[in-house]
Protein backbone atom coordinates (compact mmCIF):
# COMPACT_ATOMS: atom_id res chain seq x y z
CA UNK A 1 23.37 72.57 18.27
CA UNK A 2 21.13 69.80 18.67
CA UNK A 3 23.69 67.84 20.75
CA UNK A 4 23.79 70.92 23.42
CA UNK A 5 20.05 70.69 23.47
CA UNK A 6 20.29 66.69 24.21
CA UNK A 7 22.69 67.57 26.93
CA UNK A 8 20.98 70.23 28.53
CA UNK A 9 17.41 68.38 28.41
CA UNK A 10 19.61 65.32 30.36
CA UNK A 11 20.70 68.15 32.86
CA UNK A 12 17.11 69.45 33.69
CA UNK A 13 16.07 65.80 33.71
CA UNK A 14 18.86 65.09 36.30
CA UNK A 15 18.40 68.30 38.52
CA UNK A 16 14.40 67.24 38.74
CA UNK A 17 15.70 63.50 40.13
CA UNK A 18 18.33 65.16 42.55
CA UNK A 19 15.20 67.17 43.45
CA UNK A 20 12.61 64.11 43.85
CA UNK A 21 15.01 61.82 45.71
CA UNK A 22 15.83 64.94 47.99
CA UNK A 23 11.81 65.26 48.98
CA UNK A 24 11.61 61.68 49.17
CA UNK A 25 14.18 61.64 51.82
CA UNK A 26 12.46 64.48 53.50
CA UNK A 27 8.72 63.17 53.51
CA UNK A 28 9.61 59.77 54.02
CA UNK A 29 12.37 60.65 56.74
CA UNK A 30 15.77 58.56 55.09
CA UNK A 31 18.81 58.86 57.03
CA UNK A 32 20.86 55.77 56.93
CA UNK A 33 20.69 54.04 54.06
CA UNK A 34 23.76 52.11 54.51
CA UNK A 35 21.77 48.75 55.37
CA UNK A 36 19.57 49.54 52.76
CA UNK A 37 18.77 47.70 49.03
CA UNK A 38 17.32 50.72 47.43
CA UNK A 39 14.60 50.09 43.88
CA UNK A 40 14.70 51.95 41.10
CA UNK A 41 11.51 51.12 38.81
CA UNK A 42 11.85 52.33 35.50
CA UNK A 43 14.99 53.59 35.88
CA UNK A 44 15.42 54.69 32.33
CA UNK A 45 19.19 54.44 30.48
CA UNK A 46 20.60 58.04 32.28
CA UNK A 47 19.65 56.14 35.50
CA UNK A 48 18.96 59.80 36.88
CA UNK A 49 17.56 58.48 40.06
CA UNK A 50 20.23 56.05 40.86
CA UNK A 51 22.90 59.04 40.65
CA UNK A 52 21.05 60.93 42.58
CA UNK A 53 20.64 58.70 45.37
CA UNK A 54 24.34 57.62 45.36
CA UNK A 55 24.79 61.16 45.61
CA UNK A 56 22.73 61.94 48.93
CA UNK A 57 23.41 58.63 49.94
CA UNK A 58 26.68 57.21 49.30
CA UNK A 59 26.89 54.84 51.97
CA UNK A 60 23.78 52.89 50.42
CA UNK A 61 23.98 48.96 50.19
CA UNK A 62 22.71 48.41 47.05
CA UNK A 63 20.70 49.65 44.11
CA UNK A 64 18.32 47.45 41.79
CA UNK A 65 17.90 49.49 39.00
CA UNK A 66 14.45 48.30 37.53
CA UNK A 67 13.22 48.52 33.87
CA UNK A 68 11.34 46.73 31.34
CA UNK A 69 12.83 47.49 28.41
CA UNK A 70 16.01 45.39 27.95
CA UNK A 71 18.27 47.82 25.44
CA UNK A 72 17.64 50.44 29.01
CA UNK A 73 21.01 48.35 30.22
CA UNK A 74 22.72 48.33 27.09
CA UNK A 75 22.67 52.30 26.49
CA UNK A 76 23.32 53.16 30.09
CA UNK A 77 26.64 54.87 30.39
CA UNK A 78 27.10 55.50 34.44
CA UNK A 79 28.22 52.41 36.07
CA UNK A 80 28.91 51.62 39.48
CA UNK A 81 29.68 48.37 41.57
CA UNK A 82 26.33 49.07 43.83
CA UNK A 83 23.94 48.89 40.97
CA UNK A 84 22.03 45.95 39.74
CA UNK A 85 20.28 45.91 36.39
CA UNK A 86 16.92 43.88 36.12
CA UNK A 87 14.88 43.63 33.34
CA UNK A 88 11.28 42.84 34.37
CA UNK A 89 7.85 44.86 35.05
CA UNK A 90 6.78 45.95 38.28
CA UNK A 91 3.11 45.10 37.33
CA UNK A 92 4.12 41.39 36.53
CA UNK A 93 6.57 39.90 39.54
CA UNK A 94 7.24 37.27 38.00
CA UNK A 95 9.13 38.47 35.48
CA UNK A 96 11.52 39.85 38.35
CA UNK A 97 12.24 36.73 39.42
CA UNK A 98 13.92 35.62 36.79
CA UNK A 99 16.24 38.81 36.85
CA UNK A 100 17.01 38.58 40.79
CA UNK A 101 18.67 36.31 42.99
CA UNK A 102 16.53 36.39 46.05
């Protein structure tokens, strides 16, 4: 029972990314993404935002999926060749850096 409840709570958090990234691309006016390296900050382990932009936009470039807790990467089940994992915080660049080869 409490297993369905863990699913379905990772559903509803899913459907309310698919619906974020969907008025992103409205207010903000995304089309093409295929030249695009898309950011993901605080991605969390379901990576629920990542999905749901490969979803509306499967011809994107790339993904950096951004987080600053380290065990994020290690409990994150959805993988795909687009997506690069960097542990850092947004509030201190620095420690991006380290995680990115720019």
């Amino acid at each position: 029972m409490a297993e369905a409840s863990l699913s379905l709570q990772a559903s509803v958090r899913y459907d309310y990314s698919k619906k974020f990234i969907k008025r992103c691309a409205d207010e903000f006016h995304w089309k093409d993404l295929s030249q695009d390296v898309i950011m993901d900050i605080g991605c969390g382990a379901e990576l629920n935002c990542c999905k749901a932009i490969l979803l509306q936009f499967p011809e994107v470039r790339a993904l950096i999926a951004v987080d600053k807790d380290s065990t994020v990467f290690q409990k994150a089940h959805f993988i795909d060749r687009r997506i690069e994992f960097c542990i850092g915080d947004i509030l201190y660049r620095d420690s991006l850096k380290s995680s990115l080869d720019m």
